[in-house]
Protein backbone atom coordinates (compact mmCIF):
# COMPACT_ATOMS: atom_id res chain seq x y z
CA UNK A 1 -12.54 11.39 10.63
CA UNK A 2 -14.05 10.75 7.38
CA UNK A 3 -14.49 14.05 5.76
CA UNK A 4 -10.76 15.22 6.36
CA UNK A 5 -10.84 16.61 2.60
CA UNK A 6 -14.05 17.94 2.23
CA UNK A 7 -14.13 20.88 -0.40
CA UNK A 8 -11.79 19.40 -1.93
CA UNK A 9 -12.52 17.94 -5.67
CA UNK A 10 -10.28 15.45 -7.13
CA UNK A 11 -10.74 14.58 -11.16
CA UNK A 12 -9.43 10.75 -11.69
CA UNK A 13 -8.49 10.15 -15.26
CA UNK A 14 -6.72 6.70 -14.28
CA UNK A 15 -6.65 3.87 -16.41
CA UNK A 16 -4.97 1.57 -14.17
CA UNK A 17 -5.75 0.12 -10.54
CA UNK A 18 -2.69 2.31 -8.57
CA UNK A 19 -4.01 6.07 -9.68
CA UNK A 20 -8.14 5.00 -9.46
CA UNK A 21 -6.87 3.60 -5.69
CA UNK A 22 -5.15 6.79 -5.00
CA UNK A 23 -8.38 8.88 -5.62
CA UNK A 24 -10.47 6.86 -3.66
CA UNK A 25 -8.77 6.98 -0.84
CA UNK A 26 -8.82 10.77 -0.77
CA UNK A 27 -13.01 10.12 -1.37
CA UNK A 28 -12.89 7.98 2.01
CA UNK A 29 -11.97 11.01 3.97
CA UNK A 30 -14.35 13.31 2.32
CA UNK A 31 -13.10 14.65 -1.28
CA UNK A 32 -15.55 14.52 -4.04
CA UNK A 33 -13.84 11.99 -6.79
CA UNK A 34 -15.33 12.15 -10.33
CA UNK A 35 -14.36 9.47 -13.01
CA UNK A 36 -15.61 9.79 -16.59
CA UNK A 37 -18.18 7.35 -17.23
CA UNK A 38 -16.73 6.08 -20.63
CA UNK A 39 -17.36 2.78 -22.14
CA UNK A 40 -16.45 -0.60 -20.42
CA UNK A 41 -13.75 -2.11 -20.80
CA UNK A 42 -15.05 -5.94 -20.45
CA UNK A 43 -11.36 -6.67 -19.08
CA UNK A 44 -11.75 -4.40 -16.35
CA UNK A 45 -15.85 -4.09 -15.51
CA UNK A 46 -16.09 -7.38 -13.73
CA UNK A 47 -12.78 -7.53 -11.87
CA UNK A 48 -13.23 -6.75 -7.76
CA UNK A 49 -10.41 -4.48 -7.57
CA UNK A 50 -11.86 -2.08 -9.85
CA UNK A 51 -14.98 -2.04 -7.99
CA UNK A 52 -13.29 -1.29 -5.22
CA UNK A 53 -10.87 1.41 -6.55
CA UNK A 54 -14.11 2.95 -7.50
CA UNK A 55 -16.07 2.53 -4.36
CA UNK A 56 -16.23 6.58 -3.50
CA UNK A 57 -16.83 8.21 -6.88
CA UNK A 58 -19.29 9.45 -8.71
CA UNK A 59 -19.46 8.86 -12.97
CA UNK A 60 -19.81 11.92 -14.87
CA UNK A 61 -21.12 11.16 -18.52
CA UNK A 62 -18.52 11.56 -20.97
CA UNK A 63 -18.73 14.18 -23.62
CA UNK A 64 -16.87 16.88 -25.50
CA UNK A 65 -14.65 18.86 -23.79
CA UNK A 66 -15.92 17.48 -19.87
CA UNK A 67 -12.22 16.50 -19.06
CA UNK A 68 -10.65 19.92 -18.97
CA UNK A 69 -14.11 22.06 -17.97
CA UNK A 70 -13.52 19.09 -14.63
CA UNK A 71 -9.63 20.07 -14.66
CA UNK A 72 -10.39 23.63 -14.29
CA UNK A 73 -12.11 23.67 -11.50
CA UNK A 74 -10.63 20.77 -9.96
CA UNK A 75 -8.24 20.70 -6.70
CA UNK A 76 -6.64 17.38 -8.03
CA UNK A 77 -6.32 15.79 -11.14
CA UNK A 78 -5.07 12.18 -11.52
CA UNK A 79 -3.15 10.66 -14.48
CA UNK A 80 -1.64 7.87 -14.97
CA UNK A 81 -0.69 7.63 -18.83
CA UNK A 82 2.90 7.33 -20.06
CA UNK A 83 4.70 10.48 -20.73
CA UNK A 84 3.67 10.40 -24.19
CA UNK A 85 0.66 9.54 -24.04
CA UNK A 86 -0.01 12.22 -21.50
CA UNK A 87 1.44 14.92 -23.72
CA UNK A 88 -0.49 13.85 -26.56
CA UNK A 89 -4.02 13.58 -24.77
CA UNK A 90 -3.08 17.33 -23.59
CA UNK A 91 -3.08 16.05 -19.94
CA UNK A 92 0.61 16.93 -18.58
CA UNK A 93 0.53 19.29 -16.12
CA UNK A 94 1.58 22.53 -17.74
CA UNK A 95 -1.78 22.67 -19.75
CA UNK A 96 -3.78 21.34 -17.46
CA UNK A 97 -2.53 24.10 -14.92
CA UNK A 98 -2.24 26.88 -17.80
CA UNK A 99 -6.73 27.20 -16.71
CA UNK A 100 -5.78 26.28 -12.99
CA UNK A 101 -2.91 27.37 -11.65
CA UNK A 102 -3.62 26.08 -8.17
CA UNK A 103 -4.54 22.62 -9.58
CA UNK A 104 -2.50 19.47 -7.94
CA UNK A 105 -1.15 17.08 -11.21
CA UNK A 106 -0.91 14.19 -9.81
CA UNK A 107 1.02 11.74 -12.38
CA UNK A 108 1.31 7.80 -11.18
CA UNK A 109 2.41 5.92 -14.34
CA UNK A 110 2.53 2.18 -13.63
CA UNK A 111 6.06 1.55 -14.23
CA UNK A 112 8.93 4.26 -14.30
CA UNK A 113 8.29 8.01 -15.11
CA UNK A 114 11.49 7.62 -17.73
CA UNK A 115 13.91 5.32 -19.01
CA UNK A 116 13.59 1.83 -20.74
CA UNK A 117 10.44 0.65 -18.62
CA UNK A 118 8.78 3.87 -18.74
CA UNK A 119 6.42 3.15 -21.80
CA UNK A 120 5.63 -0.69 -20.97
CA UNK A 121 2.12 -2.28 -20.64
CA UNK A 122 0.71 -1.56 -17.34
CA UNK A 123 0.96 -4.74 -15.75
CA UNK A 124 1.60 -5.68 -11.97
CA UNK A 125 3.41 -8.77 -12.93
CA UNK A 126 5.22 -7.38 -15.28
CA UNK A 127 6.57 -4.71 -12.69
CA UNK A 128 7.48 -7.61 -10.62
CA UNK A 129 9.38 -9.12 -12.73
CA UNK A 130 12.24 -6.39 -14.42
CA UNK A 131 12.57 -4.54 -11.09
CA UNK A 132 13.39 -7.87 -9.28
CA UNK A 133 10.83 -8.18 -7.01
CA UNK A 134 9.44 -11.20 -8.24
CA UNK A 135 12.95 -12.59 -6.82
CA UNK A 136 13.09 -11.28 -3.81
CA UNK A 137 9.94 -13.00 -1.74
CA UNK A 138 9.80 -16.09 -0.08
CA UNK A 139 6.96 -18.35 -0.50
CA UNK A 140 8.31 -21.06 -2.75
CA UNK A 141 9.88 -24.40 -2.40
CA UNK A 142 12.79 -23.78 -4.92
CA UNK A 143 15.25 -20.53 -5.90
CA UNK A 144 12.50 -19.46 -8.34
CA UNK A 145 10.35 -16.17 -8.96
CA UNK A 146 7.37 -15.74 -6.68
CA UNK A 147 4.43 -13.78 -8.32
CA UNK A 148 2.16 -12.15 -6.14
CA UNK A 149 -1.19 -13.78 -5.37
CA UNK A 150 -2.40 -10.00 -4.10
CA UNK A 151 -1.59 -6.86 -5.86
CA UNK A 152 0.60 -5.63 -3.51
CA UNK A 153 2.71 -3.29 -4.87
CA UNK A 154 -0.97 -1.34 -6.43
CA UNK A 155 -1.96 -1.59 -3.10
CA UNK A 156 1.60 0.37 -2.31
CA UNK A 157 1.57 2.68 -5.15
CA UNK A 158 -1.84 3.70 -4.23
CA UNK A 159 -1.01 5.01 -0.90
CA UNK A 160 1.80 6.28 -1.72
CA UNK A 161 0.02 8.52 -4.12
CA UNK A 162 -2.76 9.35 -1.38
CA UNK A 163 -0.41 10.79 0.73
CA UNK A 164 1.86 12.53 -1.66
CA UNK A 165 -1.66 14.22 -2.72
CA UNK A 166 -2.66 14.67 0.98
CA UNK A 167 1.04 16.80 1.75
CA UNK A 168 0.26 18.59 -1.30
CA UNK A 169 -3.60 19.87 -0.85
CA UNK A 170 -2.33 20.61 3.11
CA UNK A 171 0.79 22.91 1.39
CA UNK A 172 -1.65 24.33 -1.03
CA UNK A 173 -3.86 25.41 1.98
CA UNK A 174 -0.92 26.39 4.40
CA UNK A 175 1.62 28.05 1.91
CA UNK A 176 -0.46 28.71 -1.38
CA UNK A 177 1.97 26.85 -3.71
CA UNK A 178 0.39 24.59 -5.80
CA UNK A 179 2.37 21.34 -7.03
CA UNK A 180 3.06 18.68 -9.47
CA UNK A 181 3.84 15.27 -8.41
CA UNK A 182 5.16 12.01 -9.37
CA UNK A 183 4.42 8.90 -7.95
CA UNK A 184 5.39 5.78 -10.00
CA UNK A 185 5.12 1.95 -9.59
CA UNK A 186 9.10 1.83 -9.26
CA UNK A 187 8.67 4.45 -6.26
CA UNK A 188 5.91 1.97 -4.68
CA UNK A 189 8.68 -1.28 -5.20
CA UNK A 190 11.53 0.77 -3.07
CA UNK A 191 9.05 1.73 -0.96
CA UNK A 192 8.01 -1.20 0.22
CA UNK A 193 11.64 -3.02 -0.18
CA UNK A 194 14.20 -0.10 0.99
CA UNK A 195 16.07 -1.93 3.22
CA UNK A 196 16.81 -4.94 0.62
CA UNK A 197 18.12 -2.44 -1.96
CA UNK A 198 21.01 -1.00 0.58
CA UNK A 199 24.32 -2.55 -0.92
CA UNK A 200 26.79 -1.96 1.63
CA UNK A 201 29.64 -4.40 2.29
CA UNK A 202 28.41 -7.00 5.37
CA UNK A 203 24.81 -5.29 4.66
CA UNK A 204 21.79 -7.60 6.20
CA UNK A 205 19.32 -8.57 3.82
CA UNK A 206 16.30 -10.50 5.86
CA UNK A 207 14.23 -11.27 2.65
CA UNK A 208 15.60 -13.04 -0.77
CA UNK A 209 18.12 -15.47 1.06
CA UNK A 210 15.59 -18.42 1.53
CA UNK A 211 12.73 -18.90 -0.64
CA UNK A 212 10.78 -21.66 1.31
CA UNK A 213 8.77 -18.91 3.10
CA UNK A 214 10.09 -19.17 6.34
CA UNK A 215 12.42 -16.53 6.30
CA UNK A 216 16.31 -15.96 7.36
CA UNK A 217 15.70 -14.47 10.15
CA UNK A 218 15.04 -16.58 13.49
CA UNK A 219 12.80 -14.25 14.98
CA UNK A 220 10.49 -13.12 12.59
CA UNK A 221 9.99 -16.23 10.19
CA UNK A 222 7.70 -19.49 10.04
CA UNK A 223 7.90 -22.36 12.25
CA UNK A 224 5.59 -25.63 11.86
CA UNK A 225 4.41 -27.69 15.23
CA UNK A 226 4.37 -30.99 15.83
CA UNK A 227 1.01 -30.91 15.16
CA UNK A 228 1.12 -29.72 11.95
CA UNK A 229 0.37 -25.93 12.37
CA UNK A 230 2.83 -22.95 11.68
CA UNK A 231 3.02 -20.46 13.49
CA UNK A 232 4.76 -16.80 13.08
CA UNK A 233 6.80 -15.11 15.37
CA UNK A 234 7.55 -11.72 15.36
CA UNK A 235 10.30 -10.51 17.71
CA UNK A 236 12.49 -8.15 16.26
CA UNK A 237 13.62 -6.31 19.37
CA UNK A 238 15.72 -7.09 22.30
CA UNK A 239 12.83 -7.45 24.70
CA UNK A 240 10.73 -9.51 22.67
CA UNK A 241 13.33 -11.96 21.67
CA UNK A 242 14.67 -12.52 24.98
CA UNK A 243 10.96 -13.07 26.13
CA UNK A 244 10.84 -15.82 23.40
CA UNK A 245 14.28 -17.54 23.97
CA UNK A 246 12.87 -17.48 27.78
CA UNK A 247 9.32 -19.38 26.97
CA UNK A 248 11.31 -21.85 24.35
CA UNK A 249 13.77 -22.61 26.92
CA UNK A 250 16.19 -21.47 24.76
CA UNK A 251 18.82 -18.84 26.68
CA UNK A 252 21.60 -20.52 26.42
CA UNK A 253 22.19 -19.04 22.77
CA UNK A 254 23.25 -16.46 24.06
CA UNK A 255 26.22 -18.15 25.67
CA UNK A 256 27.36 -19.49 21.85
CA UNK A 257 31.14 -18.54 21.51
CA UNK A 258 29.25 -16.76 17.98
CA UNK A 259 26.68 -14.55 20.15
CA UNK A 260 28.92 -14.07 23.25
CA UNK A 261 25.70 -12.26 24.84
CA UNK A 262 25.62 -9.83 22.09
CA UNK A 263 21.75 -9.44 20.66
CA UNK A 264 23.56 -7.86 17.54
CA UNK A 265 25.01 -10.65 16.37
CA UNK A 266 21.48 -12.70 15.28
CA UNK A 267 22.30 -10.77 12.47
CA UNK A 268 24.73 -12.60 11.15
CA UNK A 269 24.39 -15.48 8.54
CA UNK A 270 26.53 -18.11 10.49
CA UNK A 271 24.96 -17.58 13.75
CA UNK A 272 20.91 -16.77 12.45
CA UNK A 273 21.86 -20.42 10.62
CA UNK A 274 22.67 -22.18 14.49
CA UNK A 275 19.90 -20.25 15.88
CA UNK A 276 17.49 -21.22 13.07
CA UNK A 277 17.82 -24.65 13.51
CA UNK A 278 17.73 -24.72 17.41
CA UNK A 279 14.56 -22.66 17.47
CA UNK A 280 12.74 -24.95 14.65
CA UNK A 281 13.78 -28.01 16.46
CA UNK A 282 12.13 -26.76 19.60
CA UNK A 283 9.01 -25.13 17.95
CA UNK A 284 8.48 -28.74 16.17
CA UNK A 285 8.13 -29.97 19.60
CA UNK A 286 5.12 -27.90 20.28
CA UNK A 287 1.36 -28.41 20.23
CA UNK A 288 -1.54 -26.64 19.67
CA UNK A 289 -1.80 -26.21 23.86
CA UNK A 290 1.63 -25.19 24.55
CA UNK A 291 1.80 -22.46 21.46
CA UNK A 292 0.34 -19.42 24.41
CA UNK A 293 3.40 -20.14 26.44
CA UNK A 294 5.82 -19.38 23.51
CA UNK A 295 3.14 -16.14 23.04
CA UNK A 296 0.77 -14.38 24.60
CA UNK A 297 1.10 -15.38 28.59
CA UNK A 298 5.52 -14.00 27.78
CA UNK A 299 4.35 -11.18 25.37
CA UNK A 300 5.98 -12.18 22.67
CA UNK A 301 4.05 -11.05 19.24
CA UNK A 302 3.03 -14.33 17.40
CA UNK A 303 0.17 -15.58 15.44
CA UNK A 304 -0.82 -18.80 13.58
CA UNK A 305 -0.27 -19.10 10.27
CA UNK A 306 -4.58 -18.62 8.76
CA UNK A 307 -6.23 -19.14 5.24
CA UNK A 308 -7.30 -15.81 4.40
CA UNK A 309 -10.87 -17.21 4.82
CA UNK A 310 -9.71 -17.38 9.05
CA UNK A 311 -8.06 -14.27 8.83
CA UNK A 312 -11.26 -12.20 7.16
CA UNK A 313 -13.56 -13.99 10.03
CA UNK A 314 -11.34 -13.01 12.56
CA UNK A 315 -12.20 -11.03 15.56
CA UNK A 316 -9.27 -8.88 14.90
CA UNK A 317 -11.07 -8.00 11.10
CA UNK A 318 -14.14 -7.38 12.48
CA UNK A 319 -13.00 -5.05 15.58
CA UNK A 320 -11.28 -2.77 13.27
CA UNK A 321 -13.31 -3.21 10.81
CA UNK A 322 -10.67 -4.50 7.89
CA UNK A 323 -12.85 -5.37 5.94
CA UNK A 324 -16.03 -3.32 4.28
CA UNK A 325 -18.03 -4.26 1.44
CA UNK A 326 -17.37 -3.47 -2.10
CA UNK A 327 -20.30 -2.21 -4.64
CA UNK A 328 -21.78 -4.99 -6.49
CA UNK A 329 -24.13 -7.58 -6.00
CA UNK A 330 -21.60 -10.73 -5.49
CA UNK A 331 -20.54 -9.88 -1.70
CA UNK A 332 -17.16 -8.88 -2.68
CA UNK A 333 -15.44 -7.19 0.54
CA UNK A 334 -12.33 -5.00 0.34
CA UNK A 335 -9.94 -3.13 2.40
CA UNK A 336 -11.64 -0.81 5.41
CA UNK A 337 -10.36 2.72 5.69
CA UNK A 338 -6.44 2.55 6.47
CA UNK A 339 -6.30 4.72 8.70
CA UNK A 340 -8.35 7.38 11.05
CA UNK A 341 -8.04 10.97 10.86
CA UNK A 342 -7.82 13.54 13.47
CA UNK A 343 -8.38 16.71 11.88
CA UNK A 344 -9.65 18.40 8.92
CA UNK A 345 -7.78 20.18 5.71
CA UNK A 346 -10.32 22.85 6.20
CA UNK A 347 -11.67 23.19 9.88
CA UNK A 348 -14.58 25.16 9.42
CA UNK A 349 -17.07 25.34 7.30
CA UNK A 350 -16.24 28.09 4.70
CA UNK A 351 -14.68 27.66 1.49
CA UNK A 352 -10.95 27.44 1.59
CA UNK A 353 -8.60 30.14 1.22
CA UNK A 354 -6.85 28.82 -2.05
CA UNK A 355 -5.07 31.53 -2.52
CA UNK A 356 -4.66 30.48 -6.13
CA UNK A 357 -7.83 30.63 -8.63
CA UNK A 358 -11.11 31.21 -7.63
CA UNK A 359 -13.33 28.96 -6.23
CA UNK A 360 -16.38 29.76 -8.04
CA UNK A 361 -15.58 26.99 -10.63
CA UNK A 362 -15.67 24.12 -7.82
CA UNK A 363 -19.30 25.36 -6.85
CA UNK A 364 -20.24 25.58 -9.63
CA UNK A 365 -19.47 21.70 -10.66
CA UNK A 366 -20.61 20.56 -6.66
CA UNK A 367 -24.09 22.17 -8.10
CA UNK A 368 -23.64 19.82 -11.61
CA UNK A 369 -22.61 16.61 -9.76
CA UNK A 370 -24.02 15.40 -6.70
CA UNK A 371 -21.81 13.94 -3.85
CA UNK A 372 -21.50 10.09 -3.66
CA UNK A 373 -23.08 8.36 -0.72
């Protein structure tokens, strides 16, 4: 469903990638996003991502005073300046809400909303490295930092803002309370890496132990063939794993005097270590015409390890359509819709019952601005 938040008009004042990814995601399912059309910044005009974070808006022509006539008839606004800067440009959320009380402040600074890191450079890598991300991944060859070749964690803390938006505009419509909200780049980093910030004695930690990229754990890590070719197995569960200790010929692990027939204990460092190497010394044993029997004829989720050229050329991609094109005239593709929606915020085609400020506004600007195709 792609007009899930039609009538619903979202202002994006963001000067970085996370809060201009937020608002267009809310524009794939139907919002009308505007973005003040201010001068280029030559950093930022030819990079892809911005193209893309900009793929369902329309440019409104700067000018005196456009931001806050925008804000006040606006259903979302989103910032993404540091607290002081936001206070200064008048763009917190208690004046932009003093004209529009039912307006959703959406604020997604790029770091932290306060402390130390909260007024640093926007800067993904930066991010990486003081929250201790950057030290976390596998993917190298030695105990070093890893820096991301994709922008992950924008990626993250654009989503994350979507949906905090989304659960707002649906309480706005449902309940008539109107809401601030914070989503930061340190809320995208636990996010995405909960279960590695847990510290609890005898805790298990499957990422950050081994930075060669295959992984700790021996059922959802990297193993290389004999002919040359990795492949990655993913079999987390019970059922899965037992499928894949069946096709490797592997069962009697679980008659090791460390497993005892417990599943539980692949947990544990000294026995995922045994299992590790038993399963990479089989899987180097492989070729390319026995990988299906360790996979798909057992059901056990696995894949080949691609270049991201394979993986975009995929039938997979194309099915589900991964992959759409991003404005511009250099073919650059980005990330399809993320997901498909059921239902609408407003099921019928009357205005919606804000229950908070008047609506007139809103038409007022859809007759101004027309809607983005």
């Amino acid at each position: 469903m792609e007009h899930a938040f039609r009538d619903v008009t979202v202002l994006d004042l963001s000067v970085h990638p996370a809060g201009a990814i937020a608002a267009m995601h809310l524009g794939e399912y139907g919002a009308r996003v505007l973005r003040i059309d201010a001068a280029p910044d030559p950093l930022k005009q030819d990079e892809a991502l911005w193209r893309y974070a900009h793929r369902t808006k329309v440019a409104v022509p700067a000018g005196e005073g456009v931001v806050h006539e925008i804000a006040s008839h606006a259903d979302v606004v989103v910032v993404d300046l540091a607290v002081g800067e936001l206070e200064d440009a008048g763009l917190d959320a208690e004046r932009l809400r003093a004209n529009n009380p039912s307006l959703v402040h959406a604020w997604m600074p790029p770091h932290a909303a306060r402390g130390p890191a909260a007024d640093l450079p926007g800067d993904e890598l930066l991010l990486w490295a003081w929250t201790g991300l950057a030290s976390q991944q596998p993917g190298a060859t030695s105990d070093h930092p890893v820096a991301p070749v994709v922008p992950i964690i924008i990626y993250e803390q654009g989503a994350l803002g979507a949906t905090a938006i989304a659960a707002a505009l649906i309480e706005r419509a449902t309940r008539g309370a109107a809401r601030s909200l914070t989503v930061s780049g340190l809320h995208a980093v636990n996010a995405m890496n909960t279960s590695i910030r847990i510290d609890l004695a005898g805790i298990f930690r499957p990422f950050g132990a081994n930075k060669d990229g295959t992984g700790v754990s021996p059922q959802f890590r990297m193993y290389r063939c004999r002919d040359g070719v990795w492949v990655f197995v993913c079999a987390l569960t019970p059922p899965f794993f037992f499928k894949l200790l069946e096709a490797l010929d592997l069962m009697e692990l679980m008659l090791l005097p460390e497993v005892e027939g417990e599943f539980a204990r692949f947990v544990q460092p000294e026995v995922q270590v045994i299992v590790n190497a038993r399963f990479a010394e089989r899987m180097a044993e492989l070729v390319e015409a026995l990988r299906p029997l360790a996979g798909i004829e057992l059901g056990v989720p696995y894949a080949p390890v691609q270049t991201r050229a394979d993986w975009a050329g995929s039938a997979t991609v194309a099915a589900n359509d991964l992959l759409i094109p991003v404005p511009g005239d250099d073919a650059t593709t980005g990330p399809g819709l993320p997901a498909v929606l059921s239902a609408t915020l407003f099921p019928d085609e009357s205005a919606p019952a804000r229950g908070l400020g008047e609506t007139a506004g809103v038409d007022t600007m859809r007759q101004k601005v027309p809607r983005c195709l």
